[in-house]
Protein backbone atom coordinates (compact mmCIF):
# COMPACT_ATOMS: atom_id res chain seq x y z
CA UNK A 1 87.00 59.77 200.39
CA UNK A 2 86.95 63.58 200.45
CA UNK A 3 83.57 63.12 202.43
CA UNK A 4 85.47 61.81 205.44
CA UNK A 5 88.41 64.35 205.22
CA UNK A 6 86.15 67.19 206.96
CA UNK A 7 85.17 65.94 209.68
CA UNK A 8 88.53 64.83 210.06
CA UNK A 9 89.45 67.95 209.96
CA UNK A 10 87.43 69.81 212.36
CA UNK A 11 87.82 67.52 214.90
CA UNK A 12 91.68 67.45 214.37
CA UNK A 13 91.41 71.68 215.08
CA UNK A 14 89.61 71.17 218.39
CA UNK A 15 91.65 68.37 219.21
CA UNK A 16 94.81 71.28 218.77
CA UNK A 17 92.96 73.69 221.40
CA UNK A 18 91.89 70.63 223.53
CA UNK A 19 95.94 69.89 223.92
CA UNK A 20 96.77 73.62 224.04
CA UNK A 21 94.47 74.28 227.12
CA UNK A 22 95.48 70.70 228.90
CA UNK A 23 98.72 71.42 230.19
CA UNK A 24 98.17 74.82 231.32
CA UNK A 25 95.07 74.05 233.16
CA UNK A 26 96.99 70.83 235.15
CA UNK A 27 100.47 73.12 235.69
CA UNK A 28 98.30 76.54 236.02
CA UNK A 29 99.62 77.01 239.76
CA UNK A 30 103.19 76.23 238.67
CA UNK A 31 103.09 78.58 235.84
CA UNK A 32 100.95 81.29 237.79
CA UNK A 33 104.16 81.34 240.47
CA UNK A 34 106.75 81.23 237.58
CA UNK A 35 105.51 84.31 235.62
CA UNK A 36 105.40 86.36 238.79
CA UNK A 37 108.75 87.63 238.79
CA UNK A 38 110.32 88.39 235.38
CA UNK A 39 113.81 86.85 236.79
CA UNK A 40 112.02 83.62 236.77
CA UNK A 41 111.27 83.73 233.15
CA UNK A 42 113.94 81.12 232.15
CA UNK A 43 112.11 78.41 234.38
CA UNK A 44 108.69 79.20 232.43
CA UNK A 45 111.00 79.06 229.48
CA UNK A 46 111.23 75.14 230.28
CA UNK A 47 107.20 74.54 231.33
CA UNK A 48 106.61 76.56 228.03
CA UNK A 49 108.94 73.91 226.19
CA UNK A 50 107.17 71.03 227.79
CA UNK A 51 103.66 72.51 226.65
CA UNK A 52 104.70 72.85 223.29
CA UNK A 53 106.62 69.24 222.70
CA UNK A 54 103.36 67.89 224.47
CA UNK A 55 101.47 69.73 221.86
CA UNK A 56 103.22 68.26 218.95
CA UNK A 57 103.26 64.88 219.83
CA UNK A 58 99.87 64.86 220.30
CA UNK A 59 99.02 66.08 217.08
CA UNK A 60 101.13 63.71 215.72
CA UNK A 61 104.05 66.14 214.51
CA UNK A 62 107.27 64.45 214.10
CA UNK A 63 109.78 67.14 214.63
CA UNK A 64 112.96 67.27 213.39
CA UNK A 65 116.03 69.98 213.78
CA UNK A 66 119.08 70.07 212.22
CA UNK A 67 121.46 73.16 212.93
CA UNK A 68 124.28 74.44 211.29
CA UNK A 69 125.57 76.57 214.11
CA UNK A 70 124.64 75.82 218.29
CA UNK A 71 123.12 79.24 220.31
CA UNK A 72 125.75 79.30 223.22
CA UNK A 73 123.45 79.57 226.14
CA UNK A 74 125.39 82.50 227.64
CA UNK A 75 124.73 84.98 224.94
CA UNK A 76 121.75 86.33 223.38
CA UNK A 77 120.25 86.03 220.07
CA UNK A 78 117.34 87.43 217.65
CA UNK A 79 115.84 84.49 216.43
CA UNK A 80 113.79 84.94 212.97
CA UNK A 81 111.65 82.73 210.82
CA UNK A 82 109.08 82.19 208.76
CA UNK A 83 105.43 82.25 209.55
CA UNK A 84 102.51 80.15 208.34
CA UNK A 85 100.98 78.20 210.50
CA UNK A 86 99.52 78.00 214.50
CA UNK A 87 102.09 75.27 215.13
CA UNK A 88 105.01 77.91 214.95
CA UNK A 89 105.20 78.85 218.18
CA UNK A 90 105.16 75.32 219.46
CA UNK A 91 107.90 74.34 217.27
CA UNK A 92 109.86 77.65 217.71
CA UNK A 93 110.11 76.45 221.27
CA UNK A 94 111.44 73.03 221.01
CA UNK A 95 113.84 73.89 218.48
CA UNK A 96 115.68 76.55 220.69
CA UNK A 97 116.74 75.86 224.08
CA UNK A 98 118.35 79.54 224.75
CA UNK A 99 115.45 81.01 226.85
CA UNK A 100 114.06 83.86 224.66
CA UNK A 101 110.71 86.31 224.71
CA UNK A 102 108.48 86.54 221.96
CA UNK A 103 107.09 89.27 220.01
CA UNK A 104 103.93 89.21 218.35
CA UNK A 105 100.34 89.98 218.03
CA UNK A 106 98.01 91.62 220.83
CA UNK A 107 95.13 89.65 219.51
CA UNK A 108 96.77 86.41 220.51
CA UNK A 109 96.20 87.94 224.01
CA UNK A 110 92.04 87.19 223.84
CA UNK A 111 92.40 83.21 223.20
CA UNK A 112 91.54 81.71 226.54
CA UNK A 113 93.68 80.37 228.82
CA UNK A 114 96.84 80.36 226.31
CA UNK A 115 96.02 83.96 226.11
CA UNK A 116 96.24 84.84 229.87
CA UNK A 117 100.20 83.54 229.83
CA UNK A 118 101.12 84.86 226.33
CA UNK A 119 100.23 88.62 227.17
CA UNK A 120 102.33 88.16 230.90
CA UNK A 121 105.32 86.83 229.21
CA UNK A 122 106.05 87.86 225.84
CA UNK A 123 106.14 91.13 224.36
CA UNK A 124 102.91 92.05 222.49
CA UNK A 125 102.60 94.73 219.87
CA UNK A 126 100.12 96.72 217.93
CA UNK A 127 101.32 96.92 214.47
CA UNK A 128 98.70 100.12 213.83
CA UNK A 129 100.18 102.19 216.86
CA UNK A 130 103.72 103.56 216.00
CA UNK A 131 103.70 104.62 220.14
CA UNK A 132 103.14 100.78 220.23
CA UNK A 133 105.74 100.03 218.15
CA UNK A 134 107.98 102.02 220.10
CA UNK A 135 107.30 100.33 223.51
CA UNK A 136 108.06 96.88 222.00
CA UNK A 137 111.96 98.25 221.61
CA UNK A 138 111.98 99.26 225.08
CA UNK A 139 110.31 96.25 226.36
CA UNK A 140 112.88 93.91 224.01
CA UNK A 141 115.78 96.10 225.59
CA UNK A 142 115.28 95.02 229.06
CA UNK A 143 114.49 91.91 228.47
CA UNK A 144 118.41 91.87 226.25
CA UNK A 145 120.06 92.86 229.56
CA UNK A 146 118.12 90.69 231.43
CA UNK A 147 120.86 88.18 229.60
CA UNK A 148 117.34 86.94 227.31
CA UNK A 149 116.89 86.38 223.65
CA UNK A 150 113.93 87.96 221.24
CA UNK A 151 111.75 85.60 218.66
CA UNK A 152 110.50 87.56 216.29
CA UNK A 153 107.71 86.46 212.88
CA UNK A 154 109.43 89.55 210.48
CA UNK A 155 106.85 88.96 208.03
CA UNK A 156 104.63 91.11 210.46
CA UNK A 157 101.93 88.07 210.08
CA UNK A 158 100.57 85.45 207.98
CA UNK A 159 101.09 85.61 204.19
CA UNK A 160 98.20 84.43 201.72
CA UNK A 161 98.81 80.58 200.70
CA UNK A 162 100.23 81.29 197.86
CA UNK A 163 103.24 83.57 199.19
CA UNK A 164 106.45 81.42 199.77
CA UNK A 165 107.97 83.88 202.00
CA UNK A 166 106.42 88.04 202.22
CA UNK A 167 109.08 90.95 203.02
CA UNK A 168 110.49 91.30 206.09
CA UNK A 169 110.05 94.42 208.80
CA UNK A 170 112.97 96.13 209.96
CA UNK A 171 112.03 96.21 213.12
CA UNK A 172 113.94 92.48 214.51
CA UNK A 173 117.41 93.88 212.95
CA UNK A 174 117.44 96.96 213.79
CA UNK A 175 116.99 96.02 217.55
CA UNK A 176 119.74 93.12 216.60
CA UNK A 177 122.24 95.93 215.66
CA UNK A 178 121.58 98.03 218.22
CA UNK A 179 122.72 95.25 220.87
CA UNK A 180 125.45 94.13 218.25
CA UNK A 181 123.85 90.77 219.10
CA UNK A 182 123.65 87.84 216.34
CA UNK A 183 120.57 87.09 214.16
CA UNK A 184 119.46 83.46 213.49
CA UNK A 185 117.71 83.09 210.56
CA UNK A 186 115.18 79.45 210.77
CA UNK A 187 113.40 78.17 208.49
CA UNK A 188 109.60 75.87 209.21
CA UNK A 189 109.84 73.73 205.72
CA UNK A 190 106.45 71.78 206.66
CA UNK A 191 103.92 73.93 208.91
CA UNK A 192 101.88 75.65 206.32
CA UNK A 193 101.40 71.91 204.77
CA UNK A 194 100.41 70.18 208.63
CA UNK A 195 98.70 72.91 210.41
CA UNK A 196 98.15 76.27 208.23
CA UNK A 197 95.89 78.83 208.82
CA UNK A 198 93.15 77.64 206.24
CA UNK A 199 90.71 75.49 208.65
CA UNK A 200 89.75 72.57 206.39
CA UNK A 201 93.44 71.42 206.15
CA UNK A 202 96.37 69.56 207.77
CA UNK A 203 97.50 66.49 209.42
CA UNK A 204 99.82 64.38 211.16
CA UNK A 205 103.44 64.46 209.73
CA UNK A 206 107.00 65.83 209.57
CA UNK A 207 107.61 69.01 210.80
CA UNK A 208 111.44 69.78 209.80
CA UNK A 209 113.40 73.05 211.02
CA UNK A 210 116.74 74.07 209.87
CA UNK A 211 118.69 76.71 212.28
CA UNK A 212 121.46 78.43 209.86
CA UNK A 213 124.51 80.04 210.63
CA UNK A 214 124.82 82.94 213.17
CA UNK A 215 124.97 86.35 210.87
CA UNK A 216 126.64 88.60 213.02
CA UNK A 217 125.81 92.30 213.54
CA UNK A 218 129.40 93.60 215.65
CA UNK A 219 130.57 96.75 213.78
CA UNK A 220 127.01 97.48 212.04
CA UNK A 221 124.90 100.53 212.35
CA UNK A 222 121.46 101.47 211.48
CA UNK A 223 122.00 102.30 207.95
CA UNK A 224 122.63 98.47 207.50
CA UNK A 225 119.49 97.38 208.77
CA UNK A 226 117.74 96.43 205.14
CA UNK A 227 120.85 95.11 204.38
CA UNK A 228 120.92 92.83 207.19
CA UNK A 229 116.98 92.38 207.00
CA UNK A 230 117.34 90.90 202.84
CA UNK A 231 120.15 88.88 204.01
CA UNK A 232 118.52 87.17 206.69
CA UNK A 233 115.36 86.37 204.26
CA UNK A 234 117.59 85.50 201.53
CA UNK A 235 119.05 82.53 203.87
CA UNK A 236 114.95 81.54 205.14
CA UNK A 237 114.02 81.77 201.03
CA UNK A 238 116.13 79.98 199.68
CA UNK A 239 115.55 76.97 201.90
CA UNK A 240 112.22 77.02 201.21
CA UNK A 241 112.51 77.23 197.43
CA UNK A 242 114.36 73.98 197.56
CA UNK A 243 111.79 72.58 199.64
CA UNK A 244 113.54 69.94 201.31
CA UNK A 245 116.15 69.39 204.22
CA UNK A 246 119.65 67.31 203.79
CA UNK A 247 119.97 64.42 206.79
């Protein structure tokens, strides 16, 4: 039987791009006219939600979120969880309905088509350049008063297979205190298990998300970032080391 499984397999990752490029290639004049002016970000927000539900269905994900606390869609929030698979941005986006900005890798910016959108709308940064580094926190703050939220990976990337959750950056809570604005911790129990990084892998299945309580940041300063950052991974860890999700 393990015979079959890889060409299963391969086929399965093409049929991910196949599905990643489909909408965006039908709605590219819609989405070409909504990035164009940053104020219409929160209508992308809902073609980028449609892409990625689209995307999960058709891989045969079957998504499920359960939250503790609701995002009030007035305010803005620093969304955090854990990263392990390609599937994460797709099911960060149809698990939050705020309309938020992501930050993450430039070299997301060279994969075709997806590519040309991701480097026009979220907020890309090069890990290696501290002058980099420094342009994401400007970026993020305009995008704060522009009444958005920030998704941010805090691992910095994707831990080996065997790491159950790697150390966080500072970077996500220190902007978070900064703008006294809460920090959602969310925890992916399924995606390194359905769609990880490691090619000959995966499949159709549950994809569960838990959205914890808000932890608030109002009366913290800087020197409490670590503080904040361990708590926040704390919350994500300890999910994950029970390994399930209550109904």
């Amino acid at each position: 039987m393990a015979i079959f499984k890889y060409p299963f397999w391969v086929l399965y990752r093409i049929w991910f791009y196949i599905l990643v490029a489909i909408p965006i290639i039908v709605l590219f004049p819609i989405l070409l006219i909504s990035i164009s002016r940053e104020k219409w970000y929160p209508f992308f927000f809902k073609l980028a939600r449609f892409w990625a539900k689209f995307i999960l269905v058709g891989m045969g994900f079957a998504y499920r979120v359960k939250k503790e606390e609701n995002p009030d869609p007035k305010k803005s929030y620093m969304f955090v969880a854990n990263h392990t698979s390609m599937a994460d941005i797709m099911l960060m986006l149809v698990s939050v309905k705020n309309p938020f900005v992501f930050v993450g890798k430039k070299e997301l910016a060279k994969i075709p088509l997806f590519g040309f959108f991701y480097k026009r709308t979220c907020i890309l940064v090069d890990r290696s350049s501290a002058k980099s580094r420094q342009a994401v926190f400007l970026r993020a703050q305009r995008r704060l008063k522009q009444g958005l939220s920030i998704c941010i990976f805090p691992e910095g990337g994707v831990p080996e297979e065997d790491v159950v959750l790697d150390t966080f950056k500072d970077g996500a809570f220190r902007l978070a205190i900064n703008h006294q604005i809460p920090v959602v911790p969310i925890t992916f129990y399924d995606n390194k298990k359905r769609f990880s990084y490691t090619f000959f892998s995966g499949g159709p299945g549950r994809m569960l998300v838990k959205i914890h309580s808000f932890i608030q940041t109002k009366g913290l300063t800087i020197k409490e970032t670590k503080t904040l950052n361990e708590t926040a991974r704390t919350v994500i860890l300890n999910e994950l080391e029970k390994g399930n999700i209550k109904s």
